[in-house]
PDB file of N, CA and C in Angstrom:
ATOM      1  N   UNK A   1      -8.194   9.397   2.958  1.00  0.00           N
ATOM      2  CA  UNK A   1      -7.002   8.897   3.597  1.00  0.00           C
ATOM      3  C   UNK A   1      -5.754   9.377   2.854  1.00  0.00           C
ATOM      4  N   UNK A   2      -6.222   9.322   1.405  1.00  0.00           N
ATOM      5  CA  UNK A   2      -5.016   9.656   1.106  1.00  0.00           C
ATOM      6  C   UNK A   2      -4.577  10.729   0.782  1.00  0.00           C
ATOM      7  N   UNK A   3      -5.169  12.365   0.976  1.00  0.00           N
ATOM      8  CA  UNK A   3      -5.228  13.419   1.389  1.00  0.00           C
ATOM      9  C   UNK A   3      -4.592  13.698   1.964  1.00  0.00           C
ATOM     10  N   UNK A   4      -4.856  12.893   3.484  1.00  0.00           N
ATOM     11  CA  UNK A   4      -4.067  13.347   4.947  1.00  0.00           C
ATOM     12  C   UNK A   4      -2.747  12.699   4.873  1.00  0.00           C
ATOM     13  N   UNK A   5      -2.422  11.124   4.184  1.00  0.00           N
ATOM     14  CA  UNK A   5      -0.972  11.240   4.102  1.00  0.00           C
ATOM     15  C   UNK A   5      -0.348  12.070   3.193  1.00  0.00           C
ATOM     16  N   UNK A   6      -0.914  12.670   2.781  1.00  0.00           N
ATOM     17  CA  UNK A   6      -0.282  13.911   1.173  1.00  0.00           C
ATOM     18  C   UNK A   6      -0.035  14.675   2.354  1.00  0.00           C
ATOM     19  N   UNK A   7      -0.705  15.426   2.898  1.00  0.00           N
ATOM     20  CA  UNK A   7      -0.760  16.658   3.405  1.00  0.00           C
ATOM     21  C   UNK A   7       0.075  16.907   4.772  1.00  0.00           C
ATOM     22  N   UNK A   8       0.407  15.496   5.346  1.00  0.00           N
ATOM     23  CA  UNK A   8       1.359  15.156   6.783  1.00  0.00           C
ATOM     24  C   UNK A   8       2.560  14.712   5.735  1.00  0.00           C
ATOM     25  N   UNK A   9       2.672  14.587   4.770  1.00  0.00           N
ATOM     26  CA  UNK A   9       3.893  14.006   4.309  1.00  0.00           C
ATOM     27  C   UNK A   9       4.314  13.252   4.795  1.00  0.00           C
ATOM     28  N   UNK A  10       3.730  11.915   4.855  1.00  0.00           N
ATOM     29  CA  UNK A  10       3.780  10.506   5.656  1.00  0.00           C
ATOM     30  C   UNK A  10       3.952   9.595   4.408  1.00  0.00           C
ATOM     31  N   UNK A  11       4.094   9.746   2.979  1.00  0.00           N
ATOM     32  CA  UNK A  11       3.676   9.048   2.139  1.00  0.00           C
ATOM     33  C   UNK A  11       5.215   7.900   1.678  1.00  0.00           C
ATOM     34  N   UNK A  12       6.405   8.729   2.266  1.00  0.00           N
ATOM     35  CA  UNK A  12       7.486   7.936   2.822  1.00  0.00           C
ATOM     36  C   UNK A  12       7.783   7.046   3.766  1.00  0.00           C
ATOM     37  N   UNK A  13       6.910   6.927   4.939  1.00  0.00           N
ATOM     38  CA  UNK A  13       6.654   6.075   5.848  1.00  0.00           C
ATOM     39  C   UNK A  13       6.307   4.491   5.603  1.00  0.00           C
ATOM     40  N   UNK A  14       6.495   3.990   6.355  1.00  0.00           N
ATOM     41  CA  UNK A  14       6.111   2.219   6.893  1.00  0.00           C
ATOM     42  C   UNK A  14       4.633   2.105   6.879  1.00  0.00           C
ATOM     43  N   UNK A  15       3.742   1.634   6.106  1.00  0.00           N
ATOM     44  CA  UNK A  15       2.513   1.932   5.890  1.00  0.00           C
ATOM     45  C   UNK A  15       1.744  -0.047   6.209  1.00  0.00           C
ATOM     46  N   UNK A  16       0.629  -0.118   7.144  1.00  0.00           N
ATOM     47  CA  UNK A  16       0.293  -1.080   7.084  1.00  0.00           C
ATOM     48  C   UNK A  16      -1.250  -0.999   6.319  1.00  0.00           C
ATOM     49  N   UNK A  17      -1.544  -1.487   5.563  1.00  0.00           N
ATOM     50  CA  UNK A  17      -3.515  -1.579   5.240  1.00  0.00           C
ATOM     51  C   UNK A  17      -4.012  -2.804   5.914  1.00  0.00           C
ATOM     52  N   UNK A  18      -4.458  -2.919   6.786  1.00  0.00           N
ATOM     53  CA  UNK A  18      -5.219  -3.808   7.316  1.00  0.00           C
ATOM     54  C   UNK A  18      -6.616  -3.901   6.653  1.00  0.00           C
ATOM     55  N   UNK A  19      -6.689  -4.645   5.409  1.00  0.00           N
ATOM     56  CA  UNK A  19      -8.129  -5.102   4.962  1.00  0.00           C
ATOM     57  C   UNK A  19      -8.997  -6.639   4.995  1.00  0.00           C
ATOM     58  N   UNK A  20      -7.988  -7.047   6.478  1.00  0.00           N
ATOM     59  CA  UNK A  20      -8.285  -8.286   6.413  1.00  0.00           C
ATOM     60  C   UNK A  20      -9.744  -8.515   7.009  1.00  0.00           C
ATOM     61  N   UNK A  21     -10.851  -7.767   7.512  1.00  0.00           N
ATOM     62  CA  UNK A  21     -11.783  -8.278   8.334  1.00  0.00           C
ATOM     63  C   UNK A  21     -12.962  -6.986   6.979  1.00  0.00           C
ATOM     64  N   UNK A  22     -12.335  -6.876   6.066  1.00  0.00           N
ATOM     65  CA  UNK A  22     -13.314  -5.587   5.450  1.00  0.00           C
ATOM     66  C   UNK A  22     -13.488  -5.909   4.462  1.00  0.00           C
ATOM     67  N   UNK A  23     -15.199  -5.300   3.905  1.00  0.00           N
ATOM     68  CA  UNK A  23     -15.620  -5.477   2.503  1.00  0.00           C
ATOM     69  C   UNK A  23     -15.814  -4.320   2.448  1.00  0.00           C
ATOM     70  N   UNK A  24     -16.536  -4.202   0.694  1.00  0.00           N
ATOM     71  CA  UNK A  24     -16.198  -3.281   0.259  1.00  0.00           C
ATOM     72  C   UNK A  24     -17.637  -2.665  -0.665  1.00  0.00           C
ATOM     73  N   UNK A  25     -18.449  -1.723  -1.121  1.00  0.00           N
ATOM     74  CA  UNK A  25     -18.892  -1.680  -2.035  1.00  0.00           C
ATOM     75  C   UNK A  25     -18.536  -0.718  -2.938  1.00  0.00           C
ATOM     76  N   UNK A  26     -16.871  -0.323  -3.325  1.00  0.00           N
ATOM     77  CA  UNK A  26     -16.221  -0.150  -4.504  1.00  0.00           C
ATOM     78  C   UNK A  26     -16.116  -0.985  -5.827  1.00  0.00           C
ATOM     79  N   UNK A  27     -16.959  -0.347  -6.684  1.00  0.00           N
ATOM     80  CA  UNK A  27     -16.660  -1.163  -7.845  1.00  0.00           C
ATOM     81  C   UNK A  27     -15.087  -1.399  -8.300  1.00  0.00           C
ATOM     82  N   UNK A  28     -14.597  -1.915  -9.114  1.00  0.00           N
ATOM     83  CA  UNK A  28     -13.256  -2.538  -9.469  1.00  0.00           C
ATOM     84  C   UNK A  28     -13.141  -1.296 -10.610  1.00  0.00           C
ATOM     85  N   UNK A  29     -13.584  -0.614 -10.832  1.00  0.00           N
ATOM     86  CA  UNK A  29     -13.415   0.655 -11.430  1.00  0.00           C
ATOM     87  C   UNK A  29     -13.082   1.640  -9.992  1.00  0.00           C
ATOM     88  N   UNK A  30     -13.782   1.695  -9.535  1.00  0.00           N
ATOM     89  CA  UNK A  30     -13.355   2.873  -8.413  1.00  0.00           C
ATOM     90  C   UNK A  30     -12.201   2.330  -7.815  1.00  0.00           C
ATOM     91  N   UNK A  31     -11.716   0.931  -7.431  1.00  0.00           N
ATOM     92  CA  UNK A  31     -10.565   0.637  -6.893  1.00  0.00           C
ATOM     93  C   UNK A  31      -9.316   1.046  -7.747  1.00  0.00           C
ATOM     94  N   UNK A  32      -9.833   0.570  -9.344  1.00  0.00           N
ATOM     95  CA  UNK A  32      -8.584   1.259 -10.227  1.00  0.00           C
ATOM     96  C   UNK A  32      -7.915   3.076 -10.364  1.00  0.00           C
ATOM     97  N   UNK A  33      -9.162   3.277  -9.758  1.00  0.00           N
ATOM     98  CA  UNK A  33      -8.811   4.617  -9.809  1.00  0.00           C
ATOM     99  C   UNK A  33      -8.297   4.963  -8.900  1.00  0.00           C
ATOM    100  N   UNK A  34      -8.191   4.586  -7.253  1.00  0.00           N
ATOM    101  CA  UNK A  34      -7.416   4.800  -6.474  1.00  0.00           C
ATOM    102  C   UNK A  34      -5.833   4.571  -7.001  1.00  0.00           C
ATOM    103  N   UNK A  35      -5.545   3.475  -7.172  1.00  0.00           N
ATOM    104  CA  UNK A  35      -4.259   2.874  -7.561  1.00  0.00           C
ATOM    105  C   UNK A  35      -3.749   4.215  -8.715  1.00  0.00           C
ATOM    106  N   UNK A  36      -4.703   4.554  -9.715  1.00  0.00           N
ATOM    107  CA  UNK A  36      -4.434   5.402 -10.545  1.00  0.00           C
ATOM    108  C   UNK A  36      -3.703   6.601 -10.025  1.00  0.00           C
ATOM    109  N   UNK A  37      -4.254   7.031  -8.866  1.00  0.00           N
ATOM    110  CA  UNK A  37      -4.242   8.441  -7.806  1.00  0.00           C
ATOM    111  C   UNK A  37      -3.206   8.303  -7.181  1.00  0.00           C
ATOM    112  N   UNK A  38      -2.538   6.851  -6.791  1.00  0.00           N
ATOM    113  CA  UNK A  38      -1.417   6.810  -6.402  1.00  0.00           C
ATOM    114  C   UNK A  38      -0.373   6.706  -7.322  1.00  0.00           C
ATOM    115  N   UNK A  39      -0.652   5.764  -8.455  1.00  0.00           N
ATOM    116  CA  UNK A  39       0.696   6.022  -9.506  1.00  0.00           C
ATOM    117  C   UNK A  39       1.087   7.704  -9.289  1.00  0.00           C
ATOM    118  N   UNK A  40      -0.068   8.346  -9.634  1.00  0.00           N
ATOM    119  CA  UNK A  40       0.155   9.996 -10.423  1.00  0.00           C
ATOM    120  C   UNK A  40       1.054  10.529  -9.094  1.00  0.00           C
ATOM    121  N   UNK A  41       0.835  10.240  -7.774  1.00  0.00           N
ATOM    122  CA  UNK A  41       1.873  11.039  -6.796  1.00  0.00           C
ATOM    123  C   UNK A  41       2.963  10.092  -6.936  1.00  0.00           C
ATOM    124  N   UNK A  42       3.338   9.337  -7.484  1.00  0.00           N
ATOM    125  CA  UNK A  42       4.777   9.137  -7.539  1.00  0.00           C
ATOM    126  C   UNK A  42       5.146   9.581  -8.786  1.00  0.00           C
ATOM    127  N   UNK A  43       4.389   9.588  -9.978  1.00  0.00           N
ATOM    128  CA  UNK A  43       4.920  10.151 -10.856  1.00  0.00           C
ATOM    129  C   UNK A  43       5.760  12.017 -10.492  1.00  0.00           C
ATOM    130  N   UNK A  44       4.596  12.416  -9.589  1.00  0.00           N
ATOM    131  CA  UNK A  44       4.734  13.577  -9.531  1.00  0.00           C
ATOM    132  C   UNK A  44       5.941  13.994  -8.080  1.00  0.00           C
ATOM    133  N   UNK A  45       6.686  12.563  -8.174  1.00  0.00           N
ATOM    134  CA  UNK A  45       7.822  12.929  -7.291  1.00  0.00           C
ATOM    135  C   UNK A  45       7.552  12.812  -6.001  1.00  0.00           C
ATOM    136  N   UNK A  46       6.597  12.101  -5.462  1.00  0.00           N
ATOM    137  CA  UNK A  46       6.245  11.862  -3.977  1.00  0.00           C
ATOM    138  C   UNK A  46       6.940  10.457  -4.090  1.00  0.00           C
ATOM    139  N   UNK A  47       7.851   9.929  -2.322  1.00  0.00           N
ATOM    140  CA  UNK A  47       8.294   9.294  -2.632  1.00  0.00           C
ATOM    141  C   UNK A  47       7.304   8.450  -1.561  1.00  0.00           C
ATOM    142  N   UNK A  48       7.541   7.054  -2.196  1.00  0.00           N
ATOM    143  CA  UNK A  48       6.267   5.783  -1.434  1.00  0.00           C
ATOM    144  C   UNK A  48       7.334   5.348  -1.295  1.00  0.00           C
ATOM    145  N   UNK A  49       6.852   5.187   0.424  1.00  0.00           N
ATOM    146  CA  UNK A  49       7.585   4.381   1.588  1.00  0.00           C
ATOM    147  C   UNK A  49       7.049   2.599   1.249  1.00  0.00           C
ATOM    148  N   UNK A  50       7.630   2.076   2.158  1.00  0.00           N
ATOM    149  CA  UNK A  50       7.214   0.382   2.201  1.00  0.00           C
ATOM    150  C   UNK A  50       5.796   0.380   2.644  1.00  0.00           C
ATOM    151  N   UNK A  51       5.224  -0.515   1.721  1.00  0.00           N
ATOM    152  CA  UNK A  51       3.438  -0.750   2.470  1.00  0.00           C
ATOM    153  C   UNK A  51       3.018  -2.250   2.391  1.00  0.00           C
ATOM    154  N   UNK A  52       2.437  -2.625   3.340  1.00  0.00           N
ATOM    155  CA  UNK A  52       2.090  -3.886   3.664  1.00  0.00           C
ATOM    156  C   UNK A  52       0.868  -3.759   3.816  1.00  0.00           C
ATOM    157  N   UNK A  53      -0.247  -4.711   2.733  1.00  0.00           N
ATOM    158  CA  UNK A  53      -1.028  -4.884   2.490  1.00  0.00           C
ATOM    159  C   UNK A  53      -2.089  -5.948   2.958  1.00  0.00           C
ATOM    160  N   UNK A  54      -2.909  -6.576   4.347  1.00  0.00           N
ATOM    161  CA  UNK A  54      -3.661  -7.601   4.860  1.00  0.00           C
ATOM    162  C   UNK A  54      -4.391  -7.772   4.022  1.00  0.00           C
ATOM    163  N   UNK A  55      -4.938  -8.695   3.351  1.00  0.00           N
ATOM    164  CA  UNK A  55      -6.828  -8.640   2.712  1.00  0.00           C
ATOM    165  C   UNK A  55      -6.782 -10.292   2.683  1.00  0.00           C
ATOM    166  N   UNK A  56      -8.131 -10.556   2.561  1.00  0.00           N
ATOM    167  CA  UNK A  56      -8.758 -12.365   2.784  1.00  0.00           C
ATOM    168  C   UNK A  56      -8.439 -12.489   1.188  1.00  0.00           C
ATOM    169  N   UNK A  57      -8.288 -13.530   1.372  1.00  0.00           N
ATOM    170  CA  UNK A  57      -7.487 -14.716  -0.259  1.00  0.00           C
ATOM    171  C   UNK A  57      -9.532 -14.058  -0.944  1.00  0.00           C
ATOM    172  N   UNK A  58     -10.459 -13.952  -0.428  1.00  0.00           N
ATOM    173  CA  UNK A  58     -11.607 -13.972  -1.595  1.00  0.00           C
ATOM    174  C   UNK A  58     -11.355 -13.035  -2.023  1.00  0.00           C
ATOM    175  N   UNK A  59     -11.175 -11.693  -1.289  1.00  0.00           N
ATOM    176  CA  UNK A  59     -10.987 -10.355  -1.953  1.00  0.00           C
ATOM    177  C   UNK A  59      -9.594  -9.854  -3.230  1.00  0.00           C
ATOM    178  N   UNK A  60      -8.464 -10.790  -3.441  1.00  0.00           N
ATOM    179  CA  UNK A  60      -7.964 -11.006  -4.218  1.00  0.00           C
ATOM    180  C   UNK A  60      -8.260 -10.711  -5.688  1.00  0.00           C
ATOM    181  N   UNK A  61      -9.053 -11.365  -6.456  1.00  0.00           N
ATOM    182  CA  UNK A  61      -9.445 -11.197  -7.932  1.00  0.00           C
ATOM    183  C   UNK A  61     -10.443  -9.853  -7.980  1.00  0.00           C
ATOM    184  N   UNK A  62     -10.625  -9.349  -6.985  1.00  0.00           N
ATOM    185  CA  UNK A  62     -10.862  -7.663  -7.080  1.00  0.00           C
ATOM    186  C   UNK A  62     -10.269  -6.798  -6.791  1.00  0.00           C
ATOM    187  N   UNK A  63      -9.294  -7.013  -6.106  1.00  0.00           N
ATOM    188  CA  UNK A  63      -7.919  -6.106  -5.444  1.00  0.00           C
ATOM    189  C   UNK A  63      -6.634  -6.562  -6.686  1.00  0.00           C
ATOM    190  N   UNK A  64      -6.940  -7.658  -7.526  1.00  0.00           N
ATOM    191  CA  UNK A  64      -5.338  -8.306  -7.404  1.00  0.00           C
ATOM    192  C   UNK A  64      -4.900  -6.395  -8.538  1.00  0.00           C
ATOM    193  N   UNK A  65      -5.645  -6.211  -9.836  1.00  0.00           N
ATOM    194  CA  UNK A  65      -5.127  -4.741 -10.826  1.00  0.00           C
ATOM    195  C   UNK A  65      -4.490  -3.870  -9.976  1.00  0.00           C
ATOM    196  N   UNK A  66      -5.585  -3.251  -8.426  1.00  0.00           N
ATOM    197  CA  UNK A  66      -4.888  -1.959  -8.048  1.00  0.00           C
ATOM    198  C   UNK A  66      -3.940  -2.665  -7.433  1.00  0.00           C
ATOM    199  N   UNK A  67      -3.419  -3.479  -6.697  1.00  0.00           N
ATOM    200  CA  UNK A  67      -2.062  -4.158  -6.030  1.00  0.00           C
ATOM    201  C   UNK A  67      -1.383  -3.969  -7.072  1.00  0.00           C
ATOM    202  N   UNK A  68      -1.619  -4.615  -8.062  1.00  0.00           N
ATOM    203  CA  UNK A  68      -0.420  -4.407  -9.345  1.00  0.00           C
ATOM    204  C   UNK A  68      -0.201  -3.044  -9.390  1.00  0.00           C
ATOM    205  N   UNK A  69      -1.019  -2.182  -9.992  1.00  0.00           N
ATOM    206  CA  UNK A  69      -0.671  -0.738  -9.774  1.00  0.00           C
ATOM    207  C   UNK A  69       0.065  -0.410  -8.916  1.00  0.00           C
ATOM    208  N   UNK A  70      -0.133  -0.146  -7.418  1.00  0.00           N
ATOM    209  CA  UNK A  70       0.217   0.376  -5.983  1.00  0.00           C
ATOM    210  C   UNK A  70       2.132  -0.550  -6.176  1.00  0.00           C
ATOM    211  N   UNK A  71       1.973  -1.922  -6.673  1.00  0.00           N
ATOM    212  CA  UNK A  71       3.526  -2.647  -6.668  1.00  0.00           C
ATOM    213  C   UNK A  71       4.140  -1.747  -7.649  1.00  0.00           C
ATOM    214  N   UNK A  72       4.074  -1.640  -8.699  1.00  0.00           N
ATOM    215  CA  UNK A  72       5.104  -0.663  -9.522  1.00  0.00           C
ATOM    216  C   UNK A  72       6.016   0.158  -9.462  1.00  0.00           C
ATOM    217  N   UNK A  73       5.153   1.167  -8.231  1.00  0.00           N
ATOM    218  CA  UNK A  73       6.524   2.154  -8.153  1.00  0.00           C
ATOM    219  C   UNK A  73       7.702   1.665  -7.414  1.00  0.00           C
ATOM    220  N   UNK A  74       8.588   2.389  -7.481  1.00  0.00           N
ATOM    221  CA  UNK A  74      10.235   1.540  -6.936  1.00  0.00           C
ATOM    222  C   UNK A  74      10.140   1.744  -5.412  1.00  0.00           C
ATOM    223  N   UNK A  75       9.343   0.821  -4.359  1.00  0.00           N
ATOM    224  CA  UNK A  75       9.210   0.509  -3.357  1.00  0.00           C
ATOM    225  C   UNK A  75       9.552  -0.823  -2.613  1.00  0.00           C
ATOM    226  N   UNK A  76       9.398  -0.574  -1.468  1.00  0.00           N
ATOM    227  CA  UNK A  76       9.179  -2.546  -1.069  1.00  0.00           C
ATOM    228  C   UNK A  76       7.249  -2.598  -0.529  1.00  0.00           C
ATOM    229  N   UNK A  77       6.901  -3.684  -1.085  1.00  0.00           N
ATOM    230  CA  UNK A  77       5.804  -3.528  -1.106  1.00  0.00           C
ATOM    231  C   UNK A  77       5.090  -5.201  -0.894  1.00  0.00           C
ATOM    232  N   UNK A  78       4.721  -6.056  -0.013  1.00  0.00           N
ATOM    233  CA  UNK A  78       4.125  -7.208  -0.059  1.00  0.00           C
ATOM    234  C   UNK A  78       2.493  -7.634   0.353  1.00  0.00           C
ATOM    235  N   UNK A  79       1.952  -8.436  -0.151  1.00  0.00           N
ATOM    236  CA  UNK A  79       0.557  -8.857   0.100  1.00  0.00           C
ATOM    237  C   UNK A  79       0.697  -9.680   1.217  1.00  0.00           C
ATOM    238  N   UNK A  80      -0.312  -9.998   2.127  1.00  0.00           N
ATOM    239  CA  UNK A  80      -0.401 -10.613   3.358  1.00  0.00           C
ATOM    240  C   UNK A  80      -1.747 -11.011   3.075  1.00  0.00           C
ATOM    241  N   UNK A  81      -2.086 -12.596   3.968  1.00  0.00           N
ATOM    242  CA  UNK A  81      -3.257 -12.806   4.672  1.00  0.00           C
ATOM    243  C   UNK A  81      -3.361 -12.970   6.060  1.00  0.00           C
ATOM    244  N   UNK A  82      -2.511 -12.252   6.483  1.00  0.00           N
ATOM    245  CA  UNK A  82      -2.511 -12.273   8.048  1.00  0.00           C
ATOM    246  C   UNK A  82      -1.817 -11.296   8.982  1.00  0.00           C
ATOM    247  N   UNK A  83      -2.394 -10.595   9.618  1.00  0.00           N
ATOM    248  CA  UNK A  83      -1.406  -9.108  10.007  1.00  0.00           C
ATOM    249  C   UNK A  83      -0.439  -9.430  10.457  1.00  0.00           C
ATOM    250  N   UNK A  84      -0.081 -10.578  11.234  1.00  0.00           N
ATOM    251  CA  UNK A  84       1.218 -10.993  12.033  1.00  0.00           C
ATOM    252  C   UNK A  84       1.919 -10.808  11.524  1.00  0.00           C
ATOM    253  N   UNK A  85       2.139 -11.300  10.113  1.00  0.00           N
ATOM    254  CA  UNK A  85       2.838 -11.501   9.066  1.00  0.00           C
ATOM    255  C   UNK A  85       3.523 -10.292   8.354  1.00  0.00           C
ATOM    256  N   UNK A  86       2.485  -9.350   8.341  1.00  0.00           N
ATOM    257  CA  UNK A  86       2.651  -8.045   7.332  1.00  0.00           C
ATOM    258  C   UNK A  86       3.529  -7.310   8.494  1.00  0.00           C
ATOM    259  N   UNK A  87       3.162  -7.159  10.056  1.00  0.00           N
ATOM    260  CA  UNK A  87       4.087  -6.550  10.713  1.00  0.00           C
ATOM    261  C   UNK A  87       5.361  -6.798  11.127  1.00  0.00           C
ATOM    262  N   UNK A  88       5.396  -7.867  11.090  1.00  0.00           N
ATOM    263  CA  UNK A  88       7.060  -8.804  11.302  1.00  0.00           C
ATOM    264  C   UNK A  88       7.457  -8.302   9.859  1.00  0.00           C
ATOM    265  N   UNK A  89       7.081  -8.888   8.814  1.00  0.00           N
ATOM    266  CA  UNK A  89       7.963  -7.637   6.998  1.00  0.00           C
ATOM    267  C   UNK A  89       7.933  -6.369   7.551  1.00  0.00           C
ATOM    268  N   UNK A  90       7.165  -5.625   8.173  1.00  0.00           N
ATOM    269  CA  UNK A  90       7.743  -4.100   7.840  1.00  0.00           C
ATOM    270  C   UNK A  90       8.610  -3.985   9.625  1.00  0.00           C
ATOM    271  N   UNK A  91       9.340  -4.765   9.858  1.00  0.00           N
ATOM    272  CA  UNK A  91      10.377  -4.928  10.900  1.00  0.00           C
ATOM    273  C   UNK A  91      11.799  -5.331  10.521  1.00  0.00           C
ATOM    274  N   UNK A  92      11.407  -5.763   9.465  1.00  0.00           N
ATOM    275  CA  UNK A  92      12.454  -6.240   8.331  1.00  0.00           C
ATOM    276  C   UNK A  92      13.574  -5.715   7.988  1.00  0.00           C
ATOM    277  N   UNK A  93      15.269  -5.716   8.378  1.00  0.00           N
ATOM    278  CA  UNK A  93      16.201  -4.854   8.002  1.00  0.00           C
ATOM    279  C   UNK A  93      15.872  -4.389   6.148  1.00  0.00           C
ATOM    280  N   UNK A  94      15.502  -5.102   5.485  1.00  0.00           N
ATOM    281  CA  UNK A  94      15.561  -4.495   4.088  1.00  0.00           C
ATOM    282  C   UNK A  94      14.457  -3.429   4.182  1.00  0.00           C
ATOM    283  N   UNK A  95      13.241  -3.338   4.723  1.00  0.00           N
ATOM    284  CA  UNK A  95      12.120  -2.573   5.108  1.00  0.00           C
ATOM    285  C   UNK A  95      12.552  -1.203   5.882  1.00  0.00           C
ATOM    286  N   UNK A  96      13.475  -1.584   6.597  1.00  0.00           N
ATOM    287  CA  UNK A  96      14.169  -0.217   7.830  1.00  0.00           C
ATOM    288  C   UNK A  96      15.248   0.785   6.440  1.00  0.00           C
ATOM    289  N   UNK A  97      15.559  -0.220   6.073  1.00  0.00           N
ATOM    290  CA  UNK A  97      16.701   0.333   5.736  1.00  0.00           C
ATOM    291  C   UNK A  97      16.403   1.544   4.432  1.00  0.00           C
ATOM    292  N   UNK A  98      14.963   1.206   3.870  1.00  0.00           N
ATOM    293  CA  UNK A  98      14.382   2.142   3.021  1.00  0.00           C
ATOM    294  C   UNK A  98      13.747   3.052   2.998  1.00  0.00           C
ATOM    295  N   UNK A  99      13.824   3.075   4.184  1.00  0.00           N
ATOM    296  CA  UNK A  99      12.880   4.431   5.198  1.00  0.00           C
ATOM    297  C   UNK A  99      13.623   5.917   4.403  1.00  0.00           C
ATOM    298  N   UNK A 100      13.315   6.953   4.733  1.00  0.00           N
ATOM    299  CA  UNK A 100      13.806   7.751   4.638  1.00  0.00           C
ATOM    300  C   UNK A 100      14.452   8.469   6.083  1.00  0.00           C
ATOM    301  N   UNK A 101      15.240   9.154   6.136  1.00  0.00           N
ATOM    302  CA  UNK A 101      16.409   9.427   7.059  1.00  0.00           C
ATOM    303  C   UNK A 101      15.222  10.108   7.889  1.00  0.00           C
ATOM    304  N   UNK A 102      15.847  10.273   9.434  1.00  0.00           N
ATOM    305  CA  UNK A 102      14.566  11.054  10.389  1.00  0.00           C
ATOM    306  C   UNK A 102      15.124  11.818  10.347  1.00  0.00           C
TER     307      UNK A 102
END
């Protein structure tokens, strides 16, 4: 996935993760390393758009490190347990307004 937003240069965009109905058999090592993969493209000057994040309150204490990671870079960025929720935030004048220009 995160290939194809590298490669469409979408990684500035309004991003939703819907992980509210999904498990997983990523160890909490392989999840850190995603988060890792994303620090390194912002380090490396890719700019991260706003992302809104769904997942169930259990999946939490295995998600909560890479969320921390993925929150860091200078984005707008919030956790959700409910998609309604996560799509009304990225409708959000502070959310629009960080977009990058079309």
């Amino acid at each position: 996935m995160l290939d194809i937003l590298v490669g469409s240069e979408a990684l500035g965009y309004r991003k939703l993760f819907d992980g509210s109905q999904a498990d997983t058999r990523l160890t909490a090592l392989e999840i850190l390393q995603i988060g890792v993969r994303i620090r390194g493209l912002q380090a490396a000057g890719v700019a991260l758009g706003p992302l809104a994040v769904v997942i169930p309150d259990d999946k939490y204490p295995l998600l909560s490190r890479v969320l921390g990671i993925l929150a860091t870079p200078r984005r707008p960025m919030r956790i959700f347990n409910r998609t309604s929720q996560a799509r009304k935030w990225l409708e959000t004048a502070a959310v629009l307004e960080s977009m990058p220009a079309a």
